[in-house]
N, C-alpha and C. Protein backbone atom coordinates (compact mmCIF):
# COMPACT_ATOMS: atom_id res chain seq x y z
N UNK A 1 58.37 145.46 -6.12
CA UNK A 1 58.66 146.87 -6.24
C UNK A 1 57.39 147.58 -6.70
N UNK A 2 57.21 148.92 -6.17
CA UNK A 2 56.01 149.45 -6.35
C UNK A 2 56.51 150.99 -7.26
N UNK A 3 55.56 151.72 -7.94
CA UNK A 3 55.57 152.85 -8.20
C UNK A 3 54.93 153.83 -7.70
N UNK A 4 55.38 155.09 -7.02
CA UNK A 4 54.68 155.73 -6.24
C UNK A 4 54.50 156.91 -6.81
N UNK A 5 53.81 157.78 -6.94
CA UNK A 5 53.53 159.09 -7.59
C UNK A 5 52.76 159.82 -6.39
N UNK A 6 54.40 160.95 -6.42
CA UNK A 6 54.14 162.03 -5.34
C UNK A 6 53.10 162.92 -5.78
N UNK A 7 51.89 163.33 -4.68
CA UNK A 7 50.36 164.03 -5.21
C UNK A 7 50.48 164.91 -5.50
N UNK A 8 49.11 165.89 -5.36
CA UNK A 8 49.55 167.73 -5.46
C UNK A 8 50.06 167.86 -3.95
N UNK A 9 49.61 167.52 -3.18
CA UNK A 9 50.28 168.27 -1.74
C UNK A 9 51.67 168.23 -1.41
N UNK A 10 52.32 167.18 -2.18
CA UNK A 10 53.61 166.81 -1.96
C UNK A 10 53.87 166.11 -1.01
N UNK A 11 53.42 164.34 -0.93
CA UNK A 11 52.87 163.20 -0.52
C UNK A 11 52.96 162.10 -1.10
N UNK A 12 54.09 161.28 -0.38
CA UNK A 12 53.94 159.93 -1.30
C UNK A 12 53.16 159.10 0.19
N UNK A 13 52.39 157.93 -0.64
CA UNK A 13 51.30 157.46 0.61
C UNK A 13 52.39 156.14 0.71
N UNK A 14 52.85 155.62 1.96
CA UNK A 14 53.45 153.99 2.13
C UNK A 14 52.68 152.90 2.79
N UNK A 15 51.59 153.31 2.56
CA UNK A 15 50.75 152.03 3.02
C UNK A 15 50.37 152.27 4.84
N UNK A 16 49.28 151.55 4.95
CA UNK A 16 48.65 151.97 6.43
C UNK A 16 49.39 150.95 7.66
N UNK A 17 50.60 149.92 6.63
CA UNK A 17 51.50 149.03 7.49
C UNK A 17 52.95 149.81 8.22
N UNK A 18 52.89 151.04 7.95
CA UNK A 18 54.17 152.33 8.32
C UNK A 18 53.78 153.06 8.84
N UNK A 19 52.06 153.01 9.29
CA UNK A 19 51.52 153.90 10.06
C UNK A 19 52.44 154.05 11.46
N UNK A 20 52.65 155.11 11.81
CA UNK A 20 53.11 155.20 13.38
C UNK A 20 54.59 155.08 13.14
N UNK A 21 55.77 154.85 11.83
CA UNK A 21 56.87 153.98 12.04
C UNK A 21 57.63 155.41 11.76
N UNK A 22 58.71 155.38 12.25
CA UNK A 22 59.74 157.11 12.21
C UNK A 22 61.28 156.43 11.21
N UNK A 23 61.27 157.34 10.25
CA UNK A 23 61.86 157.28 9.33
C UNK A 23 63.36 158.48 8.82
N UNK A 24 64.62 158.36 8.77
CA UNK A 24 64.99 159.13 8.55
C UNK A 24 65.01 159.42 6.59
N UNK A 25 64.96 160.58 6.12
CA UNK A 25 64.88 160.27 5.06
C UNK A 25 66.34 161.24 4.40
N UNK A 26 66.54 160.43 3.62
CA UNK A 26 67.72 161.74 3.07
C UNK A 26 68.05 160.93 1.36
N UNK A 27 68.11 162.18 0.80
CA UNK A 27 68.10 163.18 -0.08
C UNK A 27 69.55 162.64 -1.30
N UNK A 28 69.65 161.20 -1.58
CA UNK A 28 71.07 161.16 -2.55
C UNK A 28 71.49 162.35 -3.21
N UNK A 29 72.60 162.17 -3.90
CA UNK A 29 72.84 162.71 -5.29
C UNK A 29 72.45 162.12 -6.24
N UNK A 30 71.52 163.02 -7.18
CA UNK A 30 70.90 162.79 -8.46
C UNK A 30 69.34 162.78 -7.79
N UNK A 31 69.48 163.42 -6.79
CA UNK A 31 67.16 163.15 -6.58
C UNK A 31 66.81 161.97 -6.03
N UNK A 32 67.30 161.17 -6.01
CA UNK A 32 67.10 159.93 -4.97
C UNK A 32 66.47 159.88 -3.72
N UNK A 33 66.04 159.55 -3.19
CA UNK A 33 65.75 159.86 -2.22
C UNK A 33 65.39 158.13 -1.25
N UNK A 34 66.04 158.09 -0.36
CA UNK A 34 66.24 156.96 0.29
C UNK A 34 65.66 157.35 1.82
N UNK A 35 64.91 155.93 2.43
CA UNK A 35 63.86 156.50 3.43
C UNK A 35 64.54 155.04 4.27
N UNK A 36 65.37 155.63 5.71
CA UNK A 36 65.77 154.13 6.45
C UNK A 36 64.76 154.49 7.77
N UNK A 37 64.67 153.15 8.21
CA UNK A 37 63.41 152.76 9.31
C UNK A 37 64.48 153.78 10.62
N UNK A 38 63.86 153.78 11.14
CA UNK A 38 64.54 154.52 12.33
C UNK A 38 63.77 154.73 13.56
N UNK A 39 64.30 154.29 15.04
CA UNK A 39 63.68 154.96 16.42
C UNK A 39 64.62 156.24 16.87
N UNK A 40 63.30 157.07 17.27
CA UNK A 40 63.60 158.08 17.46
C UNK A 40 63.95 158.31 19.06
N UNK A 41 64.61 158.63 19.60
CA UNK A 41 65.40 158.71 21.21
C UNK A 41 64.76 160.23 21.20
N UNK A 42 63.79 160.74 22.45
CA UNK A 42 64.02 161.76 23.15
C UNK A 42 64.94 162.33 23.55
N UNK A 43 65.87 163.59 23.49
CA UNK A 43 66.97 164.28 23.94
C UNK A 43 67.21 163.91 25.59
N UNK A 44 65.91 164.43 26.12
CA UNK A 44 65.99 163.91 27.45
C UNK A 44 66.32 162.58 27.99
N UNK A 45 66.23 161.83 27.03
CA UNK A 45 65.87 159.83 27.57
C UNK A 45 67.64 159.61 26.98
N UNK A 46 68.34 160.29 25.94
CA UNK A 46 69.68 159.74 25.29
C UNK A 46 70.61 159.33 26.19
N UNK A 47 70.26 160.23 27.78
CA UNK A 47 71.45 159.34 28.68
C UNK A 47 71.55 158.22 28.81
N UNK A 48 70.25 157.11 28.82
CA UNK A 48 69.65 156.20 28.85
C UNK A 48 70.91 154.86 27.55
N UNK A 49 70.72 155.39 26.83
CA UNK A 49 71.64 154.97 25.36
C UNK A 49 73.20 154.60 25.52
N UNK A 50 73.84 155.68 26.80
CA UNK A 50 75.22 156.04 26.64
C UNK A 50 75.82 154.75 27.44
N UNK A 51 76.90 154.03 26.54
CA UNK A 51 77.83 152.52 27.12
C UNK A 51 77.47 152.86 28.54
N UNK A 52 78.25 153.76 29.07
CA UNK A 52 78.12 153.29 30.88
C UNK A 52 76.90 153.06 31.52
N UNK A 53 76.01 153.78 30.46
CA UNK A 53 74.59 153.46 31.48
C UNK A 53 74.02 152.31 31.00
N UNK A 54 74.25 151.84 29.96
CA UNK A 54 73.83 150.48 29.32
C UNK A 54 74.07 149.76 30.26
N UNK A 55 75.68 149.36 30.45
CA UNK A 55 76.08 148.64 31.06
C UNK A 55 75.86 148.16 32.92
N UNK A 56 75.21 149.43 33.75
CA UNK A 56 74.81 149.47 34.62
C UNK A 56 73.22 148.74 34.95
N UNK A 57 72.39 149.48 33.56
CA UNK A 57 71.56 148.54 33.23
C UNK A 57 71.14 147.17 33.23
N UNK A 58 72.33 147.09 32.30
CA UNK A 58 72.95 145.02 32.52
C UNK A 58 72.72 144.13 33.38
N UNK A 59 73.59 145.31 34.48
CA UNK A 59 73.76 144.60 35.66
C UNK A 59 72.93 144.83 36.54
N UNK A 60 71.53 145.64 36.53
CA UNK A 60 71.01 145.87 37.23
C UNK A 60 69.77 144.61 37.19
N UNK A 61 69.55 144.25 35.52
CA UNK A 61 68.83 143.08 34.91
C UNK A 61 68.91 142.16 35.50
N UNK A 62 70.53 141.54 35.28
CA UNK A 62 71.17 140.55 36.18
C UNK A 62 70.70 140.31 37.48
N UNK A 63 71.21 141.41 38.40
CA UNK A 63 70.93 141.35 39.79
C UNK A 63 68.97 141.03 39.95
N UNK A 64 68.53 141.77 39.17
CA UNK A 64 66.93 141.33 39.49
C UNK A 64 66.56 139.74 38.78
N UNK A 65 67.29 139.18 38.23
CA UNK A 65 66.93 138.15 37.87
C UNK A 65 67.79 137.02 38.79
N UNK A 66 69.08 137.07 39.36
CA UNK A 66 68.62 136.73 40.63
C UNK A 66 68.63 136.66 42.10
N UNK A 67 67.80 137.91 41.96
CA UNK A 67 67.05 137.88 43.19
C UNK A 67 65.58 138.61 43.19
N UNK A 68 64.62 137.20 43.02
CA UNK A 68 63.31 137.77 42.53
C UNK A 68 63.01 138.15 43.49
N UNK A 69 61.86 139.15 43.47
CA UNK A 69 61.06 139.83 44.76
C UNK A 69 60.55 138.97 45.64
N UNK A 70 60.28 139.24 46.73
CA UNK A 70 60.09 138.61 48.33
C UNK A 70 59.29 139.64 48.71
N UNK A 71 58.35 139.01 49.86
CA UNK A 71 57.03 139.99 50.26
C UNK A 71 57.88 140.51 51.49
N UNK A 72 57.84 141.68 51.83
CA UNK A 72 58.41 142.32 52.70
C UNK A 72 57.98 141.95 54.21
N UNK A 73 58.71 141.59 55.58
CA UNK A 73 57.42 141.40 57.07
C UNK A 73 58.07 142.89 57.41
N UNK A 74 56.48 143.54 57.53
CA UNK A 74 56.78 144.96 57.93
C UNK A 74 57.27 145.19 59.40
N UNK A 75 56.78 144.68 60.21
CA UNK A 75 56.99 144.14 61.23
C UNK A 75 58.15 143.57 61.71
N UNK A 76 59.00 142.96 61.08
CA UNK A 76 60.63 142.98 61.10
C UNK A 76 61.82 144.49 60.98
N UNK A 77 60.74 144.89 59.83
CA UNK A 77 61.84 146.30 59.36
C UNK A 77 61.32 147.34 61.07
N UNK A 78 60.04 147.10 60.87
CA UNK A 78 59.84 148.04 62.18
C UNK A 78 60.69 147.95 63.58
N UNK A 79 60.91 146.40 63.43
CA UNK A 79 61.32 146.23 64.69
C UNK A 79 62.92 146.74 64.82
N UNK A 80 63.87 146.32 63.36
CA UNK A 80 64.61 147.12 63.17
C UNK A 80 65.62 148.15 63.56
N UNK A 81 64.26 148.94 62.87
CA UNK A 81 64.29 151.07 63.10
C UNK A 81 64.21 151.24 64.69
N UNK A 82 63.14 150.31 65.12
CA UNK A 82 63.32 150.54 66.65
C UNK A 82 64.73 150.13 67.04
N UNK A 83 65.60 149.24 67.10
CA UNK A 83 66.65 149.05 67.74
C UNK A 83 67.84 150.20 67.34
N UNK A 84 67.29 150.56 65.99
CA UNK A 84 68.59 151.57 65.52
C UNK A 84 68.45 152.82 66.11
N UNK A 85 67.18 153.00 66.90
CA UNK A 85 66.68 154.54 67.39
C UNK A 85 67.68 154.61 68.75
């Protein structure tokens, strides 16, 4: 356990190992003040988060694991498009 003494600017320093790390902090009763580790989600990216899209995710993991990538013969797909024309 450490003792920290907030500066004049109103600054407690946590070491250069929290550099970069996002923190929510809040405020007990009685002055407390409690600081939990936290990632921060872009508003834009939160759809990303929501069960159904997780779960699509999942399965999208799944499916690429197996069926690893294959080099494409362009030359097949071409020939293809020609028959479908």
């Amino acid at each position: 356990m450490e003792i920290k003494i907030v500066g004049k600017s109103g600054q407690i320093s946590v070491g250069k190992a929290m550099a970069g790390i996002g923190f929510i902090m809040e405020t007990l009763p009685g002055g407390d003040i409690l600081l939990k580790h936290a990632i921060v989600v872009p508003v834009n990216e939160r759809w990303l988060h929501e069960p159904a899209m997780k779960k699509k995710l999942a399965r999208a993991d799944e499916w690429m694991r197996n069926n690893p990538a294959k080099e494409t013969d362009l030359e097949e797909v071409a020939a293809r498009i020609e028959t479908i024309s």
